[in-house]
C-alpha atoms as a PDB file:
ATOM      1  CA  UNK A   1      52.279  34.495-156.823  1.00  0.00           C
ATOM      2  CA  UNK A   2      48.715  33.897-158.224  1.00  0.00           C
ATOM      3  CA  UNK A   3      47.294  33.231-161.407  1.00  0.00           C
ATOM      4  CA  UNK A   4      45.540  36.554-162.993  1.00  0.00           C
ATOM      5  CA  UNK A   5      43.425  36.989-166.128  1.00  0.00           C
ATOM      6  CA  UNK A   6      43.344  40.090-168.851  1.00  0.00           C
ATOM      7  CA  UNK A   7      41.461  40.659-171.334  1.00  0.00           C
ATOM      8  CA  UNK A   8      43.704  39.768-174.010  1.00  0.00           C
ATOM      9  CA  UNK A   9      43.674  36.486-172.630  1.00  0.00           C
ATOM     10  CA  UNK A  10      42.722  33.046-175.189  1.00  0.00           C
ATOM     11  CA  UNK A  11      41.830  29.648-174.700  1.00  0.00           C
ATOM     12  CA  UNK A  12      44.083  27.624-177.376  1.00  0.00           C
ATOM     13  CA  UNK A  13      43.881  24.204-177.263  1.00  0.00           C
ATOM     14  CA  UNK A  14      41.938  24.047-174.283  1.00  0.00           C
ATOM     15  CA  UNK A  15      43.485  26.285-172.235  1.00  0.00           C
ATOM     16  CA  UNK A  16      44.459  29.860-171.124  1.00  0.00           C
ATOM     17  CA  UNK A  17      47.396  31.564-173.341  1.00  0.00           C
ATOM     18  CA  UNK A  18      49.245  33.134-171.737  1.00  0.00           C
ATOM     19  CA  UNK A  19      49.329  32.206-168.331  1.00  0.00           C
ATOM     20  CA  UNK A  20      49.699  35.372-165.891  1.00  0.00           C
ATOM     21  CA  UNK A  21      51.089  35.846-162.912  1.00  0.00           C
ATOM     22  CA  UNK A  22      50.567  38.731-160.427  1.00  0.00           C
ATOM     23  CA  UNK A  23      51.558  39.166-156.650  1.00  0.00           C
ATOM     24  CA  UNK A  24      49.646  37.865-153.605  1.00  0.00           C
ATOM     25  CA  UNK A  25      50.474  41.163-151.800  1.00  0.00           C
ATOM     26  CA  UNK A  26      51.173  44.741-152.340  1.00  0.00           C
ATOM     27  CA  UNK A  27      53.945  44.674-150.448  1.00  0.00           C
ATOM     28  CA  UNK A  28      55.853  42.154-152.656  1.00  0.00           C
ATOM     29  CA  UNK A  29      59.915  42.762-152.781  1.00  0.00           C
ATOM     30  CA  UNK A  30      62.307  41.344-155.635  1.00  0.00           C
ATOM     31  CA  UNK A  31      64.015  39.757-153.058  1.00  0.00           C
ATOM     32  CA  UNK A  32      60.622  37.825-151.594  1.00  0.00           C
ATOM     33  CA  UNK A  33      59.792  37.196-155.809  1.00  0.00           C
ATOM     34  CA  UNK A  34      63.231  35.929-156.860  1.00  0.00           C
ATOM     35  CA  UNK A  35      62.795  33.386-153.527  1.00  0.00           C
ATOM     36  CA  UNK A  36      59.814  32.409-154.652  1.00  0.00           C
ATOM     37  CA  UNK A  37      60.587  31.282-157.947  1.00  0.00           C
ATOM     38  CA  UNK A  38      63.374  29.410-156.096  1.00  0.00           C
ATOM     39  CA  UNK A  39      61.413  27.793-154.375  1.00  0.00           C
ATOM     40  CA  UNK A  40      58.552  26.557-156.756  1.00  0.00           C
ATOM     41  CA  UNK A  41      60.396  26.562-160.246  1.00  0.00           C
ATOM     42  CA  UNK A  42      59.302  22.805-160.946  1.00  0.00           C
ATOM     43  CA  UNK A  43      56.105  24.334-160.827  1.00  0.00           C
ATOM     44  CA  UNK A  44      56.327  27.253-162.383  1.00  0.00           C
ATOM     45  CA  UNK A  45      58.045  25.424-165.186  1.00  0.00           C
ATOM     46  CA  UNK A  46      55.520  22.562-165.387  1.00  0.00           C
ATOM     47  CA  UNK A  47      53.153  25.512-166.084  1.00  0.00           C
ATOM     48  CA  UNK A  48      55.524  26.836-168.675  1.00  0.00           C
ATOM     49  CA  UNK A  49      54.963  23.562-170.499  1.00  0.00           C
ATOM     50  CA  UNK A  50      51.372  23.560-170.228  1.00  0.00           C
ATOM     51  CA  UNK A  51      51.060  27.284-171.696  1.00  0.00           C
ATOM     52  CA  UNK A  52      53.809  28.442-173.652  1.00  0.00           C
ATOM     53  CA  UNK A  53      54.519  31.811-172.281  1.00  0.00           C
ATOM     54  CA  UNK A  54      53.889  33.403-168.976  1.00  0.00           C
ATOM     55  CA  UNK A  55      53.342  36.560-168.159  1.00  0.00           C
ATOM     56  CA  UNK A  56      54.163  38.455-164.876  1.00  0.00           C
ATOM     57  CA  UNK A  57      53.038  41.159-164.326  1.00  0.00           C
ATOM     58  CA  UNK A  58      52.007  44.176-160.790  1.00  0.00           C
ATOM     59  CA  UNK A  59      56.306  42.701-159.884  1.00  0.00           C
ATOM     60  CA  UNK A  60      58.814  45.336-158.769  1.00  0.00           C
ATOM     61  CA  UNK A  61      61.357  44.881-161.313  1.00  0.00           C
ATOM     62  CA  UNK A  62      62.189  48.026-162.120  1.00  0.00           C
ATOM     63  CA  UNK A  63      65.446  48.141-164.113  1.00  0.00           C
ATOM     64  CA  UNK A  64      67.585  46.593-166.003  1.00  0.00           C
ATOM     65  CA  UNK A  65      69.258  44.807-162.905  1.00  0.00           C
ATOM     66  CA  UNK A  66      66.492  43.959-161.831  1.00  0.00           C
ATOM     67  CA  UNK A  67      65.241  41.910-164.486  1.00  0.00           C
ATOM     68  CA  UNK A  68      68.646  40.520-165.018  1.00  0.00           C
ATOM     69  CA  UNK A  69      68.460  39.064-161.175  1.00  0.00           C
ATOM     70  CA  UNK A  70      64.941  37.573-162.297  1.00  0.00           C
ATOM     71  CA  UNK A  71      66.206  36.101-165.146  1.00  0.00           C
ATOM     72  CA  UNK A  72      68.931  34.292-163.605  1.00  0.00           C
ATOM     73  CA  UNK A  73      66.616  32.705-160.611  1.00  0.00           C
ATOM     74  CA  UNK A  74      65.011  30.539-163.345  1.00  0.00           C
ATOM     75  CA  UNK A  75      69.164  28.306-162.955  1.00  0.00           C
ATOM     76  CA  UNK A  76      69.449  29.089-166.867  1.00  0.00           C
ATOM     77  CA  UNK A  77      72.912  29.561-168.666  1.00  0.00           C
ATOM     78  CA  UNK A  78      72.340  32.382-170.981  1.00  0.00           C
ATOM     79  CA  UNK A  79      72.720  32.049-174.711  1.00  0.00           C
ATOM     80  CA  UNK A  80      75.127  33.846-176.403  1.00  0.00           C
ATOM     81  CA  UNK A  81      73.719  35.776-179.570  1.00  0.00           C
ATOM     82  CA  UNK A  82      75.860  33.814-182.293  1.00  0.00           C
ATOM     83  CA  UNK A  83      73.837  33.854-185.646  1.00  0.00           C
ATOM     84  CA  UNK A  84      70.948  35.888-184.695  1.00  0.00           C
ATOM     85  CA  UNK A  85      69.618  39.130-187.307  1.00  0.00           C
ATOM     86  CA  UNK A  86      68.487  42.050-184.948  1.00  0.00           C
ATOM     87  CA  UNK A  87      71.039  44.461-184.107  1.00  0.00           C
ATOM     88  CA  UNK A  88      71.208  44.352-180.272  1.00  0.00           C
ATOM     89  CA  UNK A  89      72.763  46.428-177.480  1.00  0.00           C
ATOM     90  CA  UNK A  90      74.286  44.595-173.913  1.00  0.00           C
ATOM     91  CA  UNK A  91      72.503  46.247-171.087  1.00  0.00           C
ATOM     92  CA  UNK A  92      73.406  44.742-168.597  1.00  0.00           C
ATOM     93  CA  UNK A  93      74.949  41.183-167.508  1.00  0.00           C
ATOM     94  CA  UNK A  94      72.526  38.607-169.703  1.00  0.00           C
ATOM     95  CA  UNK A  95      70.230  41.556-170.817  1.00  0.00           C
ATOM     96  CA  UNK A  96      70.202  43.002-174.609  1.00  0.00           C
ATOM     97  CA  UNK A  97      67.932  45.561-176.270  1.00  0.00           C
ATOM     98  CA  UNK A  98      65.135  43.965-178.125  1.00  0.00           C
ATOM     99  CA  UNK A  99      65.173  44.400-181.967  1.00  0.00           C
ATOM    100  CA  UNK A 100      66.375  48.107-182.696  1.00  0.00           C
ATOM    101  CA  UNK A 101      64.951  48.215-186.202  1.00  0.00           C
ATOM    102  CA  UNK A 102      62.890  51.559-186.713  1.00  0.00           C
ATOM    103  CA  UNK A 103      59.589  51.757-185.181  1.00  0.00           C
ATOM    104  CA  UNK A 104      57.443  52.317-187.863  1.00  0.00           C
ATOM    105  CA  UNK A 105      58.596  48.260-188.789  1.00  0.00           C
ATOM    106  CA  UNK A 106      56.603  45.451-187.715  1.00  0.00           C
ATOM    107  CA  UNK A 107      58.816  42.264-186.763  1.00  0.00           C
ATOM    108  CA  UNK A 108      56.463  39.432-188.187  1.00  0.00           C
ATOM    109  CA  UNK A 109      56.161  36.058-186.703  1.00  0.00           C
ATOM    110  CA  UNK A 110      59.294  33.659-186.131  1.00  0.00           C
ATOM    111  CA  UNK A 111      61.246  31.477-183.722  1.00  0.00           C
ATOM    112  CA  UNK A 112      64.015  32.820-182.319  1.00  0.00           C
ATOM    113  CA  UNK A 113      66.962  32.257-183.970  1.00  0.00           C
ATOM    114  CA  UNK A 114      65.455  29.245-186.362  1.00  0.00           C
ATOM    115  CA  UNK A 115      67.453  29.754-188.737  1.00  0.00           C
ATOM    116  CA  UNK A 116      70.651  28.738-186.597  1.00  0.00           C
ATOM    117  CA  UNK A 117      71.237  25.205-185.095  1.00  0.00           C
ATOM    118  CA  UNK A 118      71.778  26.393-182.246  1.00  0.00           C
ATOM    119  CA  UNK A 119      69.080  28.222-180.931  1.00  0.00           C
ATOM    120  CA  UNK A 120      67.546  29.629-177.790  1.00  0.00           C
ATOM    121  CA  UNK A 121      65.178  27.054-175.292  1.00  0.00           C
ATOM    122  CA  UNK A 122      63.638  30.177-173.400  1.00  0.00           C
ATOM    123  CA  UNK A 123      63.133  34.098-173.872  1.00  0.00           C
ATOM    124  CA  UNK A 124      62.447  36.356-171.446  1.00  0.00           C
ATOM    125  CA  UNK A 125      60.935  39.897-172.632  1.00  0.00           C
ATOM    126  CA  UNK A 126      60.895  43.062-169.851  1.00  0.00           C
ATOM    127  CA  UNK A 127      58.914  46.146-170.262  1.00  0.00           C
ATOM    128  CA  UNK A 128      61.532  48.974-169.382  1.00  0.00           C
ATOM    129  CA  UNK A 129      59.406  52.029-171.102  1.00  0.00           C
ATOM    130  CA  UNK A 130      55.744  50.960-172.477  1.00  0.00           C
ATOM    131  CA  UNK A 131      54.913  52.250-175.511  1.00  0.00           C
ATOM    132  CA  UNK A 132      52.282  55.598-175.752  1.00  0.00           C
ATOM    133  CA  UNK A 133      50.420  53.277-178.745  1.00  0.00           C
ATOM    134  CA  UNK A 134      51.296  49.758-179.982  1.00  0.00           C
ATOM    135  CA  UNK A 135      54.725  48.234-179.758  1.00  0.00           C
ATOM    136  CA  UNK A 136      52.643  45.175-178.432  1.00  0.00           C
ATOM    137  CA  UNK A 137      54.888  42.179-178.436  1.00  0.00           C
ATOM    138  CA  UNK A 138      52.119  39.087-180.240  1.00  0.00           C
ATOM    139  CA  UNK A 139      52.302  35.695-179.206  1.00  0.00           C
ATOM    140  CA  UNK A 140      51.227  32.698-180.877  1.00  0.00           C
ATOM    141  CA  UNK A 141      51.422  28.935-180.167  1.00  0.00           C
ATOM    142  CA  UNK A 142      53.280  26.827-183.175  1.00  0.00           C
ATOM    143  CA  UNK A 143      51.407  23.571-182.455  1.00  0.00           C
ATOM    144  CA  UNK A 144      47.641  25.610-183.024  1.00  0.00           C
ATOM    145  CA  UNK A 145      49.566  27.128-186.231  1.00  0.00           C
ATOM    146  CA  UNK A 146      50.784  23.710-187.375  1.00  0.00           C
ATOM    147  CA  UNK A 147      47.542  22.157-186.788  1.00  0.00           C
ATOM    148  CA  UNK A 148      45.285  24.442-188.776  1.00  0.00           C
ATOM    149  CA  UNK A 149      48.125  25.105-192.124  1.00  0.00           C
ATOM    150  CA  UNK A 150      48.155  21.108-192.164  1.00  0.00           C
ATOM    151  CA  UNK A 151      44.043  20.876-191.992  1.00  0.00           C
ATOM    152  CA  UNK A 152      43.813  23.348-194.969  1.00  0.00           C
ATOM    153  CA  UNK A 153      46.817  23.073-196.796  1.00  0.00           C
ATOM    154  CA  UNK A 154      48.269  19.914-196.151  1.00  0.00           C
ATOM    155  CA  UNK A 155      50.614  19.428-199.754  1.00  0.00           C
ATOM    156  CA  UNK A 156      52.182  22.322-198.088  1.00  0.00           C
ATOM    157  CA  UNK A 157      52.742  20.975-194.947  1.00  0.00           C
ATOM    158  CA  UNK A 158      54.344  17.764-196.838  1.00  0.00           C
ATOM    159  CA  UNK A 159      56.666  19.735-198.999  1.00  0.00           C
ATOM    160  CA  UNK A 160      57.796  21.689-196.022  1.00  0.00           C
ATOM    161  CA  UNK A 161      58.658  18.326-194.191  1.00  0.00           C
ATOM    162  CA  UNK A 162      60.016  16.501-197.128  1.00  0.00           C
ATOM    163  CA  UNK A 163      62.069  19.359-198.666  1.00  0.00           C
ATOM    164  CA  UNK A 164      62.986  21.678-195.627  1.00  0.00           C
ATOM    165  CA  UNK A 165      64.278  25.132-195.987  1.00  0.00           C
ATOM    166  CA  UNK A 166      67.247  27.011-196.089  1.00  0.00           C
ATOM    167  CA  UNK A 167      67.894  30.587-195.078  1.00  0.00           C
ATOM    168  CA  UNK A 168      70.394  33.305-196.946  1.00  0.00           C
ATOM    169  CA  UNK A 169      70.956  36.533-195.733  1.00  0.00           C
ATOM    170  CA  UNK A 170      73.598  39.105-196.899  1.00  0.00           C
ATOM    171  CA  UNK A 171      75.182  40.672-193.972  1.00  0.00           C
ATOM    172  CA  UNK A 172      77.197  44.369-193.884  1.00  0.00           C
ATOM    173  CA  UNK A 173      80.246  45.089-192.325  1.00  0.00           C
ATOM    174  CA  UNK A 174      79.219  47.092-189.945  1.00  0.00           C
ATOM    175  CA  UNK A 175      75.085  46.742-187.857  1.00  0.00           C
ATOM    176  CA  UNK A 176      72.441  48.754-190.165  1.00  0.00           C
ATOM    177  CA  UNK A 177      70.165  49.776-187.529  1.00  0.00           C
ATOM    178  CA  UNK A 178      67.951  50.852-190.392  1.00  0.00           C
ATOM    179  CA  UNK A 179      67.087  47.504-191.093  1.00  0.00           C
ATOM    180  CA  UNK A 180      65.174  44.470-188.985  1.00  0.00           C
ATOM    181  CA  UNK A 181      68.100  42.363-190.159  1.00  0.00           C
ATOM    182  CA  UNK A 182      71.224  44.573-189.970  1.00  0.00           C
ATOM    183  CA  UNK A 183      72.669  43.304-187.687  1.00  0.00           C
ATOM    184  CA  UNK A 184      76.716  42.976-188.949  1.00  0.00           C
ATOM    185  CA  UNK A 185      79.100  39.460-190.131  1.00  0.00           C
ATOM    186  CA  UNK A 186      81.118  41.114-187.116  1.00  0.00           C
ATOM    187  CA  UNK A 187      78.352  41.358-184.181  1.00  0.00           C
ATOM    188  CA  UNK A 188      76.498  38.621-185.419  1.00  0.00           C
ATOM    189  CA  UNK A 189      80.000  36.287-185.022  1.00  0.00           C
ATOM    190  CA  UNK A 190      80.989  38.253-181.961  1.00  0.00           C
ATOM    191  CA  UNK A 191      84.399  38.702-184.050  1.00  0.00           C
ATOM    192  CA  UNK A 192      86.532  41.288-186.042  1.00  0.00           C
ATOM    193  CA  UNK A 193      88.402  38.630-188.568  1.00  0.00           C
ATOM    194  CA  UNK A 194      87.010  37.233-191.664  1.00  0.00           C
ATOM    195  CA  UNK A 195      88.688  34.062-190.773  1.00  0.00           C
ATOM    196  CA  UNK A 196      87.059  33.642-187.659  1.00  0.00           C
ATOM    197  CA  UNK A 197      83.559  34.866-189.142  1.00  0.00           C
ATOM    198  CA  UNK A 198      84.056  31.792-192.074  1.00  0.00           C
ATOM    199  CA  UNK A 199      85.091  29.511-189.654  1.00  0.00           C
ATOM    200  CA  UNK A 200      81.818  29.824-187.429  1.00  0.00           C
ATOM    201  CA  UNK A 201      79.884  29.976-190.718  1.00  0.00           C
ATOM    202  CA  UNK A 202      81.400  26.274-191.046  1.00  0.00           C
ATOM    203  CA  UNK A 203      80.729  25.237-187.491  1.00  0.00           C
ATOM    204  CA  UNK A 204      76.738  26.592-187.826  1.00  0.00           C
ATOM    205  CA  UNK A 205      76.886  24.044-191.244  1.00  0.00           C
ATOM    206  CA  UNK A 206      76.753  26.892-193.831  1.00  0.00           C
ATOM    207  CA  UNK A 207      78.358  27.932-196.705  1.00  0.00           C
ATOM    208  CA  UNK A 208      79.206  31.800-197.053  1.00  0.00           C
ATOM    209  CA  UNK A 209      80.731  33.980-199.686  1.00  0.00           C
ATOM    210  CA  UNK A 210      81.958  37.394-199.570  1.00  0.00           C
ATOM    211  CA  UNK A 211      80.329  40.357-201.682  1.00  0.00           C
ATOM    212  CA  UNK A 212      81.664  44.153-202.275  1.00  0.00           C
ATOM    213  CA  UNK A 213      81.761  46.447-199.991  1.00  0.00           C
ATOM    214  CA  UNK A 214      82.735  43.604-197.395  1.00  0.00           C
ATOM    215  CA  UNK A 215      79.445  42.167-196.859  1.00  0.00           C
ATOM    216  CA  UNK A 216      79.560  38.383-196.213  1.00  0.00           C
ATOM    217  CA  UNK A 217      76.384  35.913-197.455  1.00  0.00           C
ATOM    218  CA  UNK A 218      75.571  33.500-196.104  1.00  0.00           C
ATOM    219  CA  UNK A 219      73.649  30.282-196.973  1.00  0.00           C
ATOM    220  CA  UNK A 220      72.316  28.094-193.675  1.00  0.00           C
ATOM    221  CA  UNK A 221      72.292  24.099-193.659  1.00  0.00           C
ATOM    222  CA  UNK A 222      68.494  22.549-194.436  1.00  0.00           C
ATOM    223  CA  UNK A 223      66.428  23.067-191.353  1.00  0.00           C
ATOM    224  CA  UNK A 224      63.038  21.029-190.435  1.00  0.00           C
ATOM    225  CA  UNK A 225      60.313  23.854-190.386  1.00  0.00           C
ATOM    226  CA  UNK A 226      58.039  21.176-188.778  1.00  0.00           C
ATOM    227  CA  UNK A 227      59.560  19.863-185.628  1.00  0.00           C
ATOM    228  CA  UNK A 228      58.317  17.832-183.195  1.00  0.00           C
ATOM    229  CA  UNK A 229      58.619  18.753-179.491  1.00  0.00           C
ATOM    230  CA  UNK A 230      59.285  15.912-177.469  1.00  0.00           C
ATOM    231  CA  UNK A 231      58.280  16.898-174.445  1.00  0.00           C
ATOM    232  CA  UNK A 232      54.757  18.022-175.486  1.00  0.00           C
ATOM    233  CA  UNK A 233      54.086  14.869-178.411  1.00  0.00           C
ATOM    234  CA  UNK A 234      52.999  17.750-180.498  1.00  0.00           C
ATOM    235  CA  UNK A 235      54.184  19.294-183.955  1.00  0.00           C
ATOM    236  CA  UNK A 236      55.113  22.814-184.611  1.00  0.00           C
ATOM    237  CA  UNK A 237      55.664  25.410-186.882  1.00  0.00           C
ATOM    238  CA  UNK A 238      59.286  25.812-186.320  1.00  0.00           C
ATOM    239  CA  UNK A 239      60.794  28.497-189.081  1.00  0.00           C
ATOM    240  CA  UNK A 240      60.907  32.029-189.744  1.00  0.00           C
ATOM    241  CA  UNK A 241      59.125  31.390-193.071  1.00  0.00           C
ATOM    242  CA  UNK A 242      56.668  34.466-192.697  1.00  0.00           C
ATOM    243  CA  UNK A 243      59.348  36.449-190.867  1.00  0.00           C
ATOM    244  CA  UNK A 244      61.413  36.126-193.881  1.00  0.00           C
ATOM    245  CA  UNK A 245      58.867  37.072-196.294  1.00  0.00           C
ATOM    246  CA  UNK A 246      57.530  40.026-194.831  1.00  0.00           C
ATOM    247  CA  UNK A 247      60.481  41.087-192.689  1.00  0.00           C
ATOM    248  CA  UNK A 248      63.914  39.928-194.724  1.00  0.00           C
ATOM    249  CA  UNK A 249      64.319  42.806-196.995  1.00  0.00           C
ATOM    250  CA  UNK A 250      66.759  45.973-197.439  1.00  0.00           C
ATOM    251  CA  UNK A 251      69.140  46.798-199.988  1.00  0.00           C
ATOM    252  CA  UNK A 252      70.855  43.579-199.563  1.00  0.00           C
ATOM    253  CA  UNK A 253      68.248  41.283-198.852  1.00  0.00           C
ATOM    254  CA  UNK A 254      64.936  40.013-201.169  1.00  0.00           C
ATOM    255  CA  UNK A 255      62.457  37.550-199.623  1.00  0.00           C
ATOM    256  CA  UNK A 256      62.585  35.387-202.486  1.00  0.00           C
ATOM    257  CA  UNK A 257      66.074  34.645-202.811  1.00  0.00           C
ATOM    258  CA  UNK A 258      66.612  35.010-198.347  1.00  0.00           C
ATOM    259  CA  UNK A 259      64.336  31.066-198.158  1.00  0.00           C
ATOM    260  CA  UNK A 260      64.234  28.385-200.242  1.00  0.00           C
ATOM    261  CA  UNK A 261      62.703  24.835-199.926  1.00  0.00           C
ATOM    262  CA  UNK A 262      65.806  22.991-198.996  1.00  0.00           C
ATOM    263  CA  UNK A 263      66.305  22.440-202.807  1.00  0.00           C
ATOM    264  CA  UNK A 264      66.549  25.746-203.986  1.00  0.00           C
ATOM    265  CA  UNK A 265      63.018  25.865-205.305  1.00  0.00           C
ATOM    266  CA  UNK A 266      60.984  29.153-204.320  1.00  0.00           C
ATOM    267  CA  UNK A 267      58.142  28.857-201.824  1.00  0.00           C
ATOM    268  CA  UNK A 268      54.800  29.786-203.352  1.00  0.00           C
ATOM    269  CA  UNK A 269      53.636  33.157-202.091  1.00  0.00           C
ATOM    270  CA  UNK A 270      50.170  32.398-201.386  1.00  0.00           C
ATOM    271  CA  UNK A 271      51.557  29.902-199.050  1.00  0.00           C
ATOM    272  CA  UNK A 272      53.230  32.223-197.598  1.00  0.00           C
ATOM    273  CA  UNK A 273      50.183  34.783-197.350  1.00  0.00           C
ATOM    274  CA  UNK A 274      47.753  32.114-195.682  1.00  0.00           C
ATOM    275  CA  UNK A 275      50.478  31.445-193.040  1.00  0.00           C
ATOM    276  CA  UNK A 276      50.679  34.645-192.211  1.00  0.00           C
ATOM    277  CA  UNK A 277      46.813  34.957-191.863  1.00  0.00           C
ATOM    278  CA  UNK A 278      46.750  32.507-189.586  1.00  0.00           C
ATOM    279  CA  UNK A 279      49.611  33.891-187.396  1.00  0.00           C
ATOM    280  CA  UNK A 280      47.748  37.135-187.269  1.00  0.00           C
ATOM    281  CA  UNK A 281      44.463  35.286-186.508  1.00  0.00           C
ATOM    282  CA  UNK A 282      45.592  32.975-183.949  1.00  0.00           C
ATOM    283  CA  UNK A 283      47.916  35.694-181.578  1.00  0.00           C
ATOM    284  CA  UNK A 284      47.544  37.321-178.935  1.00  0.00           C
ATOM    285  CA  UNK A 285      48.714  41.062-178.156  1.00  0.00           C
ATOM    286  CA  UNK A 286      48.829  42.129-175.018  1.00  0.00           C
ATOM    287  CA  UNK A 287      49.374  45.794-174.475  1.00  0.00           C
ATOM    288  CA  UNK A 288      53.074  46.288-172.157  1.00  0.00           C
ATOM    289  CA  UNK A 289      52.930  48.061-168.674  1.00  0.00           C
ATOM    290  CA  UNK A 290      55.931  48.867-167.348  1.00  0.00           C
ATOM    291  CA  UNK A 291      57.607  46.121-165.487  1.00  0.00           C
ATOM    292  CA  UNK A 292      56.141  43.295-167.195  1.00  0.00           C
ATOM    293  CA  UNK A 293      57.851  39.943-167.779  1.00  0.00           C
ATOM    294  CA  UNK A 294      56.952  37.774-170.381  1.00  0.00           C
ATOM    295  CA  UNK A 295      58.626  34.024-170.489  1.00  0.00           C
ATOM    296  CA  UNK A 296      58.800  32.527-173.985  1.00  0.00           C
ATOM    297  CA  UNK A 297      58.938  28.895-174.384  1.00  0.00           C
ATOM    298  CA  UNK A 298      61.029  29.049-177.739  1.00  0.00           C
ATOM    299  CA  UNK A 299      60.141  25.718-178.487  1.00  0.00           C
ATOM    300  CA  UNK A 300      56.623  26.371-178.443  1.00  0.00           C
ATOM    301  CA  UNK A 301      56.258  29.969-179.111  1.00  0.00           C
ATOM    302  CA  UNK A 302      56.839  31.930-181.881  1.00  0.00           C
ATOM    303  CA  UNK A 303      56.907  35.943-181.155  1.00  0.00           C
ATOM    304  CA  UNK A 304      56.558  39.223-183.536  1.00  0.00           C
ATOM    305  CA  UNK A 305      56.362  43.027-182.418  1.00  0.00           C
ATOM    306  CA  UNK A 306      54.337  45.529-183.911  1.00  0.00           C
ATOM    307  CA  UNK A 307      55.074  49.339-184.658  1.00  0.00           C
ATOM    308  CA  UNK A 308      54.584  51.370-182.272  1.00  0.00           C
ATOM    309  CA  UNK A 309      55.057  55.658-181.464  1.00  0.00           C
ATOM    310  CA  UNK A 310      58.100  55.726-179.078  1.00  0.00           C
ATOM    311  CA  UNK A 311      59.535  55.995-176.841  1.00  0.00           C
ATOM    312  CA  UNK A 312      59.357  52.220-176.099  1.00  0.00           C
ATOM    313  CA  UNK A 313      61.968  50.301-174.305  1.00  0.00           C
ATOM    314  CA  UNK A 314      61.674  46.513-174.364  1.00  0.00           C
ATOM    315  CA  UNK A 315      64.882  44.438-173.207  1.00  0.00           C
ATOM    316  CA  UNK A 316      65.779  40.850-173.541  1.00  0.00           C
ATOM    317  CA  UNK A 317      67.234  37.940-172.442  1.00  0.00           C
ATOM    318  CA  UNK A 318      68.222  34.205-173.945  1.00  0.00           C
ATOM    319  CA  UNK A 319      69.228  31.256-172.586  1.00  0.00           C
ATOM    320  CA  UNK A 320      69.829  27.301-173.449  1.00  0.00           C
END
């Protein structure tokens, strides 16, 4: 492998985000890449560290299997997808579809799975079918966004830290692929009794309650929406805060009402707006190719997708 630059390429905080990867040779098998990564994963992951998200890119993973073999070279257990939103599909061993919701809706900023205590360390993203026109897949680094919402709106920052948030989200009894967040109390527990679904409510530190028509709320524990990575020294913009606002809604779920300061109090909307400004400012898109693999620090990087014309095929893969 070598290190490659595009021109969607940034320098944040001194240096290049993402990182790419591309192959030495032309010739390049899965078998001589997956070896390779054996063979020089401290390194790859020191780089990890040091950038956030890599992405590589002229590999020959071509399918589904494929990517799943890639995916498990990095020595990773996978994360099973207890708690998450998006209504997903298995593919294949660790691999799910990315976020089904309809293409015409963007998936705004967030963490994966912040809103959970348990959530994933790294994401891996794979190009199956690129997109005709956008689809792009944004990246952004939560210590830049941390740094410059505390530099111009620091009482923010404070009640954020002091308060903490809460998420509540209404789920259906059966996955809404109509909606970013519809995914089911049934998939999104990975069971078909109430009893069960209440019980790992409990063990996630919620409260829930059920509605008509079967759907189950649920209300998370407080979380800390500005963590501290302790591997890096540096603060972050840990939430879903802007994914909530601009992504939370369908006819079960409001944005006001789906995140709360961890006392109940509303967050103030042009709070909210700036954020999201300088999400959109600070990100980079880079336009998929087929086989291209991007690896997501989770603790570092938060991820959106934008609409895009399909057909578009983008599959996924978590791990702790």
């Amino acid at each position: 492998m070598q290190k490659i630059a595009i021109n969607e390429q940034r320098i944040l905080n001194q240096t290049e985000f993402p990182l790419i990867f591309g192959p030495q040779t032309e010739n390049i098998t899965l078998e001589n890449t997956l070896g390779y990564i054996s063979e020089n994963l401290d390194t790859i992951l020191n780089e990890l560290k040091n950038h956030g998200a890599i992405l590589f890119r002229g590999f020959p993973i071509n399918d589904a299997k494929d990517f799943n073999d890639f995916c498990l070279s990095f020595g990773w257990e996978d994360l099973p997808y207890i708690g998450g939103a998006a209504v997903r599909k298995n593919v294949y061993g660790v691999v799910f579809t990315a976020n089904e919701a309809p293409p015409d809706q963007p998936i705004p900023f967030h963490h994966e799975m912040a809103q959970v205590p348990k959530f994933p360390s790294h994401l891996f993203f794979y190009c199956d079918v690129e997109p005709s026109e956008g689809g792009e897949t944004p990246l952004c680094l939560s210590n830049a966004v941390y740094e410059r919402i505390n530099s111009e709106r620091p009482e923010f920052i404070e009640k954020l830290r002091s308060l903490g948030v809460k998420y509540t989200r209404v789920l259906p009894d059966y996955d809404d692929p109509s909606s970013p967040i519809g995914r089911s109390w049934r998939s999104t527990f990975m069971t078909e009794s109430k009893e069960e679904a209440e019980k790992k409510c409990i063990e996630h530190g919620g409260s829930y309650e059920w509605l008509e028509n079967d759907c189950l709320k649920t209300v998370s524990q407080i979380f800390d929406p500005i963590r501290l990575d302790e591997r890096t020294g540096k603060l972050t913009w840990f939430n879903s805060i802007v994914a909530v606002y601009y992504g939370w809604k369908d006819s079960r779920n409001t944005p006001e009402t789906a995140i709360t300061y961890g006392d109940g109090t509303p967050l103030n909307l042009e709070d909210v707006k700036f954020s999201k400004e300088v999400l959109d400012e600070l990100c980079v898109s880079i336009k998929w190719k087929k086989s291209d693999v991007i690896l997501v620090d989770n603790r570092q990087v938060l991820h959106a997708r934008n609409s895009f014309v399909p057909p578009r095929r983008i599959l996924a893969a978590l791990f702790q």
